[in-house]
C-alpha atoms as a PDB file:
ATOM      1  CA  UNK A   1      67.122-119.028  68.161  1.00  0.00           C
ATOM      2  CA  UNK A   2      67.717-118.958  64.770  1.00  0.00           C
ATOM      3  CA  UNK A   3      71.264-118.955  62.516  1.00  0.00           C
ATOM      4  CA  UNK A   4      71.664-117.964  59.657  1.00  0.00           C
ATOM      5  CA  UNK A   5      72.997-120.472  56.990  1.00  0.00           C
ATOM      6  CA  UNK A   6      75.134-117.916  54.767  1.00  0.00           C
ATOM      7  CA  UNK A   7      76.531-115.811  57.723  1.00  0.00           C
ATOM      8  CA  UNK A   8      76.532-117.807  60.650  1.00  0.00           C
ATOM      9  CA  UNK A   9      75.113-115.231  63.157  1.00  0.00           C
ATOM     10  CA  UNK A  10      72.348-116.106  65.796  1.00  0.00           C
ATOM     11  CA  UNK A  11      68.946-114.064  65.349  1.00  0.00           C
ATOM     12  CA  UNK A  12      65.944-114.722  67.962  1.00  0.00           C
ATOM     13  CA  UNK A  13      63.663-114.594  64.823  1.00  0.00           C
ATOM     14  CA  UNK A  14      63.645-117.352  62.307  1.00  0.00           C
ATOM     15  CA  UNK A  15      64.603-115.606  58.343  1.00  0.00           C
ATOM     16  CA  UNK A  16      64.908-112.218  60.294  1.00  0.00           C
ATOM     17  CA  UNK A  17      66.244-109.883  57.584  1.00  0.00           C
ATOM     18  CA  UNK A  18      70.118-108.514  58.516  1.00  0.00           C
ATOM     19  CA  UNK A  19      72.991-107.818  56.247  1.00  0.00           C
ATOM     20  CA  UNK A  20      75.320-111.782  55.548  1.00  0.00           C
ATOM     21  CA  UNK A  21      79.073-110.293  55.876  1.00  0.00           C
ATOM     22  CA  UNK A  22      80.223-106.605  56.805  1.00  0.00           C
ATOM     23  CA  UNK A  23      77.380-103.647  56.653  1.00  0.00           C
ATOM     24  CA  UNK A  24      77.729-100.437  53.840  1.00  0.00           C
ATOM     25  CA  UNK A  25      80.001 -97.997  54.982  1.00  0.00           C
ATOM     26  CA  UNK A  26      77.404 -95.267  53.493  1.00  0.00           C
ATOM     27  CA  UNK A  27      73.907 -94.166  52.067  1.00  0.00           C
ATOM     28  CA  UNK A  28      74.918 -94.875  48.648  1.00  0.00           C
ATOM     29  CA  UNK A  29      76.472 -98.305  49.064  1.00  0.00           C
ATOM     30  CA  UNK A  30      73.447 -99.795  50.644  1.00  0.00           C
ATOM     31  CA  UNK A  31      70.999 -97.998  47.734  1.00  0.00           C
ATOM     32  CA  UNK A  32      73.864-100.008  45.741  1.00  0.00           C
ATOM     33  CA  UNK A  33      72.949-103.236  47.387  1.00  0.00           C
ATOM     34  CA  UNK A  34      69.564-103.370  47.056  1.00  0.00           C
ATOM     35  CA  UNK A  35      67.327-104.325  44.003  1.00  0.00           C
ATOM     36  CA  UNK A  36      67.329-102.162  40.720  1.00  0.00           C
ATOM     37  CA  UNK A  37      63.581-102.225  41.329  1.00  0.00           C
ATOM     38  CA  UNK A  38      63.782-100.466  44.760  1.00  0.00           C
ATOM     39  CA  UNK A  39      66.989 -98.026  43.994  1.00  0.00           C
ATOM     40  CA  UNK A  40      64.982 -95.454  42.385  1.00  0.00           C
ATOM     41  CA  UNK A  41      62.392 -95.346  45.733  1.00  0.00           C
ATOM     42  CA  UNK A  42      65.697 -95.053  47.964  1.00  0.00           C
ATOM     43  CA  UNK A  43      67.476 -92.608  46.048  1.00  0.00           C
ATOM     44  CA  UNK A  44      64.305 -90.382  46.095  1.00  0.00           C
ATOM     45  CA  UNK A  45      64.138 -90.626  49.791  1.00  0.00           C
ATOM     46  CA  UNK A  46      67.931 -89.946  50.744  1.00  0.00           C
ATOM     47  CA  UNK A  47      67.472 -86.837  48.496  1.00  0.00           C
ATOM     48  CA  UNK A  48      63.974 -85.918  49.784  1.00  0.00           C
ATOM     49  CA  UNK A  49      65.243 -86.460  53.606  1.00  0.00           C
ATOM     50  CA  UNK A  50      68.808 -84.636  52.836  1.00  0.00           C
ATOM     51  CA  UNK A  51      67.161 -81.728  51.153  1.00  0.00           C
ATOM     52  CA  UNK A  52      64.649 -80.875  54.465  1.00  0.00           C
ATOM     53  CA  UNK A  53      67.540 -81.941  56.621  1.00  0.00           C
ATOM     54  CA  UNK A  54      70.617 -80.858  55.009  1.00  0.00           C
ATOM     55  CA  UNK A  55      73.081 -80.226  58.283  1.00  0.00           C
ATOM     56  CA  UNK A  56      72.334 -83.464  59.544  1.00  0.00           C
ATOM     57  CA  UNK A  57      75.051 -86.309  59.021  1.00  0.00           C
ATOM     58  CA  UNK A  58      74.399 -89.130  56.560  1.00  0.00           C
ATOM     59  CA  UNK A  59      76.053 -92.230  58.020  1.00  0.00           C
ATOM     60  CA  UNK A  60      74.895 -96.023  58.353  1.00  0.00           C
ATOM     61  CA  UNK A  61      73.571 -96.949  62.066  1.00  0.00           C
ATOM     62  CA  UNK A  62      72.179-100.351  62.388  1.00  0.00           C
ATOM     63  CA  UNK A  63      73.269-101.035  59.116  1.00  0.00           C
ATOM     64  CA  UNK A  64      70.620 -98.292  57.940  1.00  0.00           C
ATOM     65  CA  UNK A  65      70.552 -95.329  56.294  1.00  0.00           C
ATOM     66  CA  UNK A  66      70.507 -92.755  59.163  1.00  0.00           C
ATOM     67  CA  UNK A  67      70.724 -88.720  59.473  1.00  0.00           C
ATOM     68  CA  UNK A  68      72.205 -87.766  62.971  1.00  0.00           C
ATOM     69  CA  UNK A  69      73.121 -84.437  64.752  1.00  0.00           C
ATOM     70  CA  UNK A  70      74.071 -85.525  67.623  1.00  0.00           C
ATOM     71  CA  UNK A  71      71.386 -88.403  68.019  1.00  0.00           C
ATOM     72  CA  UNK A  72      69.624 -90.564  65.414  1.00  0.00           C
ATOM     73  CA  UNK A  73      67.055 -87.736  63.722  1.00  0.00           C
ATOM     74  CA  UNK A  74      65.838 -90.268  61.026  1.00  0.00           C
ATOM     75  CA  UNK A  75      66.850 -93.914  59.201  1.00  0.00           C
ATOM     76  CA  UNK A  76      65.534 -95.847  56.507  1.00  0.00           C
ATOM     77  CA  UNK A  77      65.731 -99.328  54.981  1.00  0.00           C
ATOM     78  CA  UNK A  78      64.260-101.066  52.359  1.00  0.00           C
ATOM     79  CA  UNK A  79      61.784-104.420  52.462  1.00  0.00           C
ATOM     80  CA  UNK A  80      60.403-106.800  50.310  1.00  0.00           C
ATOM     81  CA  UNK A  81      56.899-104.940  50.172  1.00  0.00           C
ATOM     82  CA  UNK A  82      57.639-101.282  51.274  1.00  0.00           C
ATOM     83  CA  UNK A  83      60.244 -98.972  52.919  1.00  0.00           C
ATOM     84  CA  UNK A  84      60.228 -98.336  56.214  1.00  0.00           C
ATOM     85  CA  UNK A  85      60.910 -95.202  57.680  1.00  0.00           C
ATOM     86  CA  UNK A  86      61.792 -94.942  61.217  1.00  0.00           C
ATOM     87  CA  UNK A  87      61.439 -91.195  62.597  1.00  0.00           C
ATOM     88  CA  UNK A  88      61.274 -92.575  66.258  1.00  0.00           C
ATOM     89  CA  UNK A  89      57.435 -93.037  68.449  1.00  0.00           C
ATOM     90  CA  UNK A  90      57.528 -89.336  69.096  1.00  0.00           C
ATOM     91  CA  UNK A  91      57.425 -88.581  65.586  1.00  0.00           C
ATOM     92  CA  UNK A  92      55.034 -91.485  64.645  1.00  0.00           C
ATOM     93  CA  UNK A  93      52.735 -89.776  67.281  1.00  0.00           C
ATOM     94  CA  UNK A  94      52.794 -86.537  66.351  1.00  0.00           C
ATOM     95  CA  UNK A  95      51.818 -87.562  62.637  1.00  0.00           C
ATOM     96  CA  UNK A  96      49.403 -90.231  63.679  1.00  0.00           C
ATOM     97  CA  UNK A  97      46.566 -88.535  62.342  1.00  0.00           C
ATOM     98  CA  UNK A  98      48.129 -88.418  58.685  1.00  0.00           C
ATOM     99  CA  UNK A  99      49.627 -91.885  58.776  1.00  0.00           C
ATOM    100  CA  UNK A 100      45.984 -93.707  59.345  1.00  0.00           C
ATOM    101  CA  UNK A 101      46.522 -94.776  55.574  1.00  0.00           C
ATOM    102  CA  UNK A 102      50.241 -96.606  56.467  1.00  0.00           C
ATOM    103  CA  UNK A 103      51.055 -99.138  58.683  1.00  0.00           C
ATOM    104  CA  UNK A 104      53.165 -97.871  61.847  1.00  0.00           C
ATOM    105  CA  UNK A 105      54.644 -99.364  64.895  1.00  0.00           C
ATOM    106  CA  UNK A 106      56.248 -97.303  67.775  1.00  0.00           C
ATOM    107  CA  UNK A 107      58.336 -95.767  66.135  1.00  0.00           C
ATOM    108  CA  UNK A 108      58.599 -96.940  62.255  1.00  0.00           C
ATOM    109  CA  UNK A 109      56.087 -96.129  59.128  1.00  0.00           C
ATOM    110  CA  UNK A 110      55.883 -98.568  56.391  1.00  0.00           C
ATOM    111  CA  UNK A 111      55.510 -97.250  53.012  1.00  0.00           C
ATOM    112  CA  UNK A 112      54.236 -99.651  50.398  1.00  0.00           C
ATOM    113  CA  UNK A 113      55.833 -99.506  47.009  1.00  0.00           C
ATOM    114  CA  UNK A 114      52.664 -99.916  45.287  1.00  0.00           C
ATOM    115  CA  UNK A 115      51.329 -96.668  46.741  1.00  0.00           C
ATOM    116  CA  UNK A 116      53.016 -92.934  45.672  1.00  0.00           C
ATOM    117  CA  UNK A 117      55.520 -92.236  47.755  1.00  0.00           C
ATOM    118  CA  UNK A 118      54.706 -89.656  49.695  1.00  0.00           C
ATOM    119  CA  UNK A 119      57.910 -87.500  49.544  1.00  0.00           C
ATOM    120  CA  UNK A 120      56.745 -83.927  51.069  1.00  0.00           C
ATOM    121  CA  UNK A 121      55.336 -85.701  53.880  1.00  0.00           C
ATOM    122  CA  UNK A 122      58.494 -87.642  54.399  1.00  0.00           C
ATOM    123  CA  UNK A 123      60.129 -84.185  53.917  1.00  0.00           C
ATOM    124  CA  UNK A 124      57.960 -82.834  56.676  1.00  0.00           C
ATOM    125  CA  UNK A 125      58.247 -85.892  59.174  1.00  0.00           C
ATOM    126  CA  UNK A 126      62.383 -85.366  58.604  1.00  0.00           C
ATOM    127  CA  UNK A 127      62.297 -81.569  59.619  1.00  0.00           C
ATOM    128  CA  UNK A 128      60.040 -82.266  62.364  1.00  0.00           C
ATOM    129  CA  UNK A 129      62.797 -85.061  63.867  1.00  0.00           C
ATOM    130  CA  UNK A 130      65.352 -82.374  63.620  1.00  0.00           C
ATOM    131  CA  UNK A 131      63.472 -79.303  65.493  1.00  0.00           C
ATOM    132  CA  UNK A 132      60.761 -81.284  67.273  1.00  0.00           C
ATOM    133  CA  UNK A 133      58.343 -78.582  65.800  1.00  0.00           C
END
């Protein structure tokens, strides 16, 4: 087990990244709290994922960015190297065929910062999560 200095709180993982005092209360307060250099790529995303998704509820779950009706659809969260997306393993899945180029876990895409974001797709992945077509 590891603690962290600054907060206090116990993490299995040694450095594991979390949020030292209380999470954002919304979307825009954590694109707030990150780096200037990684705002622009997180703004871009809330608007890309709100705009294919736009009934779904913007609220912070797991101290992410998340879009819900009535379940988690979609969340996302920003990294050192990339942002991850995390659409859930049914969704990574279903795209596995376009997301040879990206690493992916069961059920989380990493998108490098270095690379073009690839907004349509992310558009695409966020529509699927809400009608599972």
């Amino acid at each position: 087990m590891w603690k962290c200095p600054k907060c206090g709180r116990t993490f299995k993982h040694t450095n594991q990244d979390h949020y030292c005092g209380v999470a954002p209360a919304t979307i825009e307060e954590y694109i707030e709290r990150q780096s200037e250099e990684v705002q622009p790529y997180l703004w871009k995303i809330k608007e890309t994922i709100h705009a294919a998704i736009p009934d779904a509820i913007e609220k912070i779950a797991w101290s992410m960015p998340t879009y819900w009706k009535g379940h988690n659809l979609i969340q996302f969260a920003a990294f050192k190297k990339h942002i991850g997306v995390y659409p859930g393993p049914e969704a990574v899945e279903k795209f596995a065929d376009r997301l040879m180029e990206y690493k992916t876990s069961k059920g989380a895409i990493q998108f490098p910062y270095e690379k073009p974001m690839p907004l349509e797709f992310i558009a695409e992945i966020a529509k699927w999560c809400e009608t599972g077509d």
